[in-house]
N, C-alpha and C. Protein backbone atom coordinates (compact mmCIF):
# COMPACT_ATOMS: atom_id res chain seq x y z
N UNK A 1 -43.59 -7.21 -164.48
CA UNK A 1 -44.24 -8.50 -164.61
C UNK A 1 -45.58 -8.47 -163.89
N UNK A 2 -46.67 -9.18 -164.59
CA UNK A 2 -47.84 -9.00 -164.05
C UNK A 2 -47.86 -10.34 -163.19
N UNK A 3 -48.24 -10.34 -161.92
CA UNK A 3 -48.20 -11.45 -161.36
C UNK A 3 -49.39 -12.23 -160.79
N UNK A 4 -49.89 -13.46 -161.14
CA UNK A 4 -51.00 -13.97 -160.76
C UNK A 4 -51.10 -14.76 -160.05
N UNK A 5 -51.73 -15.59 -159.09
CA UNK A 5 -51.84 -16.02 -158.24
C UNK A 5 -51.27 -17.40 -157.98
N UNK A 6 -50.46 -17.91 -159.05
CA UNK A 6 -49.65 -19.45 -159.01
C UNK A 6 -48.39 -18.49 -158.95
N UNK A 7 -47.73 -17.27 -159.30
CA UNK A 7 -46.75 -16.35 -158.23
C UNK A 7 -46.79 -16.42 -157.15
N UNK A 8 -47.95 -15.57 -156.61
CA UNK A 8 -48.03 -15.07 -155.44
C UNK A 8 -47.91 -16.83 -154.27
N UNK A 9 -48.48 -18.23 -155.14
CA UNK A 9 -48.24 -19.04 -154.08
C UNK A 9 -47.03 -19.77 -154.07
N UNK A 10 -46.26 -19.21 -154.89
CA UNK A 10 -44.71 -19.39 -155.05
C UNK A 10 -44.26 -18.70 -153.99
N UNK A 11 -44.25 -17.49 -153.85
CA UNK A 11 -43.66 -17.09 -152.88
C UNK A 11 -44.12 -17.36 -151.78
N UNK A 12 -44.94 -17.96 -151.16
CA UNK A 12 -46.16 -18.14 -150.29
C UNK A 12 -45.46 -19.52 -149.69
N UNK A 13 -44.88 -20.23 -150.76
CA UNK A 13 -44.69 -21.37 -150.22
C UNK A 13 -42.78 -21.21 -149.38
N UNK A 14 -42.30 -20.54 -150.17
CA UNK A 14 -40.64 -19.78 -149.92
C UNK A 14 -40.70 -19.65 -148.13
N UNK A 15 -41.31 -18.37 -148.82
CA UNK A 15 -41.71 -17.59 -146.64
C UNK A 15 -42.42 -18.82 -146.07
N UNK A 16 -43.03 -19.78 -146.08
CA UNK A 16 -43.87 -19.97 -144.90
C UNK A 16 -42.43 -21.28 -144.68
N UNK A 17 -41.92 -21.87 -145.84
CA UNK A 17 -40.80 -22.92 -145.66
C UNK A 17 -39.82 -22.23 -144.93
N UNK A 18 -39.78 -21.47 -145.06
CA UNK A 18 -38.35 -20.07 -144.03
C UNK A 18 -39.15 -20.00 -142.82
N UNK A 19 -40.64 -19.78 -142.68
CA UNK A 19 -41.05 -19.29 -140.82
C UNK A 19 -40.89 -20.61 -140.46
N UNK A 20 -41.43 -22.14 -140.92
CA UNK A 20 -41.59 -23.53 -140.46
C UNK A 20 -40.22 -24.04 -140.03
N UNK A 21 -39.23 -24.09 -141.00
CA UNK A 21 -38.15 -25.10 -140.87
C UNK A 21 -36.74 -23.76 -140.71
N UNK A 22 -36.84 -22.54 -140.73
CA UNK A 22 -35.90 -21.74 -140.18
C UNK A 22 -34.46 -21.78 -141.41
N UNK A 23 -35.13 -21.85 -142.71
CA UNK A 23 -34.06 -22.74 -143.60
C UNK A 23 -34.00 -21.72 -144.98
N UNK A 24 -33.53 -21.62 -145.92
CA UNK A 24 -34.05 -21.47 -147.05
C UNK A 24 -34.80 -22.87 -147.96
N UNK A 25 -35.25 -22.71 -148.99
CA UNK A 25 -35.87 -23.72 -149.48
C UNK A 25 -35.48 -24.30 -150.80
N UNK A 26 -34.72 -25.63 -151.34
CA UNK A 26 -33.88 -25.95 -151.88
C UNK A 26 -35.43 -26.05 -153.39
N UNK A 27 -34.78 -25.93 -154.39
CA UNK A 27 -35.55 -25.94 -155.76
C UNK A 27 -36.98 -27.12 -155.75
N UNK A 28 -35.77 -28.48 -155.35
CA UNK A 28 -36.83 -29.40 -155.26
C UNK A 28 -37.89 -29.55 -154.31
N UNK A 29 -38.01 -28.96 -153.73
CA UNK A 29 -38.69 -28.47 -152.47
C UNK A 29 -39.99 -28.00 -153.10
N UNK A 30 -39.25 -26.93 -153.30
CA UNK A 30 -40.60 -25.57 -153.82
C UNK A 30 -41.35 -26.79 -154.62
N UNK A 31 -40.76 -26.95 -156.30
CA UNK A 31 -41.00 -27.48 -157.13
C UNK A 31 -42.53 -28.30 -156.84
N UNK A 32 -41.65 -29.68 -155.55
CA UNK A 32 -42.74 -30.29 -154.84
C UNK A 32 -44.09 -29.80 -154.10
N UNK A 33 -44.26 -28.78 -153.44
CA UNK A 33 -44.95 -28.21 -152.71
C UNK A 33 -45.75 -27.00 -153.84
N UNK A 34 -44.78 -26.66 -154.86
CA UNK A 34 -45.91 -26.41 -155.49
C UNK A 34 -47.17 -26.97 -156.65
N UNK A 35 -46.97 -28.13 -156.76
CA UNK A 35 -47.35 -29.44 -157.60
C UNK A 35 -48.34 -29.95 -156.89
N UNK A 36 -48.10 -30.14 -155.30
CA UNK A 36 -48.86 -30.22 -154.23
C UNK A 36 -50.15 -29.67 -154.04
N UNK A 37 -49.81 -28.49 -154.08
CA UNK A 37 -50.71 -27.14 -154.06
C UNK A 37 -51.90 -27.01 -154.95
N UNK A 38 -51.19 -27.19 -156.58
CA UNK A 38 -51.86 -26.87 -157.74
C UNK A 38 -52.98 -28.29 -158.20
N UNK A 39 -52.33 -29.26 -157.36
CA UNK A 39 -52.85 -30.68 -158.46
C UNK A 39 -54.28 -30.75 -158.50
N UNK A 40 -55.17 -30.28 -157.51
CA UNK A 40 -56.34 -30.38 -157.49
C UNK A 40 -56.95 -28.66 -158.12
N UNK A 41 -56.44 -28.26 -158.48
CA UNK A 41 -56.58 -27.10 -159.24
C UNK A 41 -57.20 -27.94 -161.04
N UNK A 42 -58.13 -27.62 -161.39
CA UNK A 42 -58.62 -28.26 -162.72
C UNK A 42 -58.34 -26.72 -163.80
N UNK A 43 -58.26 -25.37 -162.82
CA UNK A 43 -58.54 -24.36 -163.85
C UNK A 43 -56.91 -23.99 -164.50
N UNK A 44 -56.02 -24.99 -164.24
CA UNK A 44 -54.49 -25.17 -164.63
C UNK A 44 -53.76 -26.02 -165.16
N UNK A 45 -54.02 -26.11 -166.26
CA UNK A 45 -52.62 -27.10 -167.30
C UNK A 45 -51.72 -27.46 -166.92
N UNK A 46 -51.14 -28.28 -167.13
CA UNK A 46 -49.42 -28.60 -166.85
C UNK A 46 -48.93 -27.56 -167.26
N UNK A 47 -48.64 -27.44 -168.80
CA UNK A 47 -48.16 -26.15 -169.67
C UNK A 47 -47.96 -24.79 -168.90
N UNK A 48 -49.09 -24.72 -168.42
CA UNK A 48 -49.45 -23.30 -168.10
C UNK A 48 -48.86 -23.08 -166.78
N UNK A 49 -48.10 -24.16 -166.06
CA UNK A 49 -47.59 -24.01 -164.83
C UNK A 49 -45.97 -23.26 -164.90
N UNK A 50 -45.47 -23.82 -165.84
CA UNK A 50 -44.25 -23.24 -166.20
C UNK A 50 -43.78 -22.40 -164.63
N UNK A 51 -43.45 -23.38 -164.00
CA UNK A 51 -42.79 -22.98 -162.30
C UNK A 51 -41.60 -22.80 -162.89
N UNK A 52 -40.78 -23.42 -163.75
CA UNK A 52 -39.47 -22.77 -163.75
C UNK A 52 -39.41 -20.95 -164.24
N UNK A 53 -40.41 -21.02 -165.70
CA UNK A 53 -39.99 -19.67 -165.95
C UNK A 53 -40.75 -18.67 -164.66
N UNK A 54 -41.96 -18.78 -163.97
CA UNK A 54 -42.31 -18.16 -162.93
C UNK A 54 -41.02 -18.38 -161.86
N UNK A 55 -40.49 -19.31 -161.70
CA UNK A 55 -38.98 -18.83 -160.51
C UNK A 55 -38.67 -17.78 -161.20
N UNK A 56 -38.03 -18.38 -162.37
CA UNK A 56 -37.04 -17.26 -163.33
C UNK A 56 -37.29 -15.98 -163.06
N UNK A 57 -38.58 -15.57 -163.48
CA UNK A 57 -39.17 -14.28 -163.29
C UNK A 57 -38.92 -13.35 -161.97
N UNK A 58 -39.38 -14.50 -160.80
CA UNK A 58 -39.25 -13.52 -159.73
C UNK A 58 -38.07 -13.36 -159.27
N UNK A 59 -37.36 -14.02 -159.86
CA UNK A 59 -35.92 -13.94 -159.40
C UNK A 59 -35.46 -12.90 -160.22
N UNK A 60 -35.61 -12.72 -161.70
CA UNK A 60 -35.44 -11.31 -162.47
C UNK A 60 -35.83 -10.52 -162.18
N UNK A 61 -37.09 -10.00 -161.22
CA UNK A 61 -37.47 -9.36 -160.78
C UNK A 61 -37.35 -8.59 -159.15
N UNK A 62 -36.46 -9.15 -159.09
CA UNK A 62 -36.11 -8.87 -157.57
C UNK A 62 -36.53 -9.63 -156.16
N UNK A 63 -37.95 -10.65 -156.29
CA UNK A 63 -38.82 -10.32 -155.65
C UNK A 63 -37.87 -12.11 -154.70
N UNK A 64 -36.98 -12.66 -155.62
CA UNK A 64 -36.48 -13.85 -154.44
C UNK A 64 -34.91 -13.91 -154.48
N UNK A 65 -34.53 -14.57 -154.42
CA UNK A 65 -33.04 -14.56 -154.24
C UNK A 65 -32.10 -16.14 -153.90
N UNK A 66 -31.50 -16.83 -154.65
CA UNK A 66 -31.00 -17.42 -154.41
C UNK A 66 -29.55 -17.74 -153.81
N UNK A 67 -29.63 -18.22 -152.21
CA UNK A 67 -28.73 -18.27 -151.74
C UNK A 67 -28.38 -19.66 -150.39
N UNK A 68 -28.05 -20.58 -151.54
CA UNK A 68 -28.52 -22.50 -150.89
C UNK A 68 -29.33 -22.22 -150.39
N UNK A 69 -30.47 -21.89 -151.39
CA UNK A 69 -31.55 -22.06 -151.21
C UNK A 69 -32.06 -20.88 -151.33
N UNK A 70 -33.86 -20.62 -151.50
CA UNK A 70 -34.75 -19.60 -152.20
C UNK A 70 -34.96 -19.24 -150.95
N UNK A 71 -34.83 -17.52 -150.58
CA UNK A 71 -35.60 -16.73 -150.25
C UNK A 71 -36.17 -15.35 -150.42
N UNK A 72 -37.20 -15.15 -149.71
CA UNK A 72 -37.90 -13.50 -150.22
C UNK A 72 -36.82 -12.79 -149.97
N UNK A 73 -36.82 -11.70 -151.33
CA UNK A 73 -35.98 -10.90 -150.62
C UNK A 73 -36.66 -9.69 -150.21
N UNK A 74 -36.80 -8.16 -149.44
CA UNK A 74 -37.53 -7.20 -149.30
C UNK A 74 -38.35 -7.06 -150.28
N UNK A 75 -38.31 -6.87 -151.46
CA UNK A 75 -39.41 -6.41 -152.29
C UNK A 75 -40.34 -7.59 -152.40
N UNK A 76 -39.87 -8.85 -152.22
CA UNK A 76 -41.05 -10.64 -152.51
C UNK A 76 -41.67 -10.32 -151.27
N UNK A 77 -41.45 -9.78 -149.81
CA UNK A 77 -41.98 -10.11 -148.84
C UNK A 77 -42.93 -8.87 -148.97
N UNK A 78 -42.80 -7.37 -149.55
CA UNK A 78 -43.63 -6.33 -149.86
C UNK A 78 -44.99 -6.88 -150.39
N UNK A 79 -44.48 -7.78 -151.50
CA UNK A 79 -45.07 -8.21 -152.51
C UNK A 79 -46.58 -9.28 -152.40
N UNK A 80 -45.90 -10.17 -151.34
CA UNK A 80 -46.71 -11.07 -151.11
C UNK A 80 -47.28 -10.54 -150.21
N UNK A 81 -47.81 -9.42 -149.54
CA UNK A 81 -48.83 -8.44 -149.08
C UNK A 81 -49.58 -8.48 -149.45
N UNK A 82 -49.51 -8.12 -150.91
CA UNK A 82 -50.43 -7.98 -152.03
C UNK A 82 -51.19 -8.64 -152.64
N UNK A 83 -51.23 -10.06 -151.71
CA UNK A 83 -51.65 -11.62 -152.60
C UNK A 83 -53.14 -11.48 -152.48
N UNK A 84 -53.53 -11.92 -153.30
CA UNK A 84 -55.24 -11.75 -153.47
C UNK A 84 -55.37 -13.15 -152.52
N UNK A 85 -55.50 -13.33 -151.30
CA UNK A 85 -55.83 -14.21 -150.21
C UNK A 85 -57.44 -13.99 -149.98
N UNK A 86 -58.10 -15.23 -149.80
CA UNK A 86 -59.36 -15.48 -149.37
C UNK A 86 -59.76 -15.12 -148.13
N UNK A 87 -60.80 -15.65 -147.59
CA UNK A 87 -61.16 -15.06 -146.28
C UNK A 87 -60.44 -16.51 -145.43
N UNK A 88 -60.36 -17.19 -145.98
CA UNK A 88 -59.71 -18.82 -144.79
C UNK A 88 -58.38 -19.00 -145.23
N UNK A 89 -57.37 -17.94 -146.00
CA UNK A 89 -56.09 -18.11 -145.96
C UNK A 89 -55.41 -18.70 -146.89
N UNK A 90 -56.40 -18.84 -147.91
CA UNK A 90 -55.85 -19.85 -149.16
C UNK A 90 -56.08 -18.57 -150.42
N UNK A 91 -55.57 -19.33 -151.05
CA UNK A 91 -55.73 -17.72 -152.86
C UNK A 91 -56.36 -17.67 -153.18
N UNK A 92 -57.41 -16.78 -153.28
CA UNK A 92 -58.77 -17.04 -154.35
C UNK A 92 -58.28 -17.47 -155.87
C-alpha cells in the first residue's frame, strides 16, 4: 500500500492518543480527531477521506491492531518514522 499523508496522520493521531491518555484509542475517537485535523485542509474532499477504508488498510497491512481499541503495532510505529513531517511538527 502506498501511503500518503492523511495515513501517516492516522497513525499520528493512534500513538500520540496512546503517549497522552496511556489508553488505546476507541474508533470514534480517531474518526473525531481525524475530521479535526483535516477540516481546514481545502486540498481534501469528503470522498477522498475514506478514513474507514484507510483504517481498513492499515490494519490489513499490519501497521495497527485492534485491541479495545487502536494501536501501532511494530511495523505502524517503524512506519510513522517515515512520515513526511515539516520543520514545526505538522505533515507537509
Amino acid at each position: 500500500m502506498q501511503m500518503d499523508k492523511y495515513d501517516f496522520m492516522i497513525l499520528d493521531i493512534i500513538q500520540t492518543h496512546k503517549i497522552e491518555n496511556q489508553s488505546h484509542i476507541r474508533l470514534s475517537v480517531l474518526e473525531r480527531n481525524f475530521w479535526k485535523c483535516i477540516e481546514a485542509d481545502t486540498n481534501l474532499h469528503v470522498g477522498q477521506a475514506r478514513i474507514g477504508e484507510r483504517i481498513t488498510n492499515l490494519y490489513l497491512d499490519g501497521l495497527i491492531q485492534n485491541k479495545d481499541g487502536y494501536t501501532l503495532t511494530k511495523k505502524g510505529r517503524e512506519q510513522r518514522s517515515f512520515a513526511p513531517w515539516s520543520k514545526d511538527g505538522e505533515l507537509a
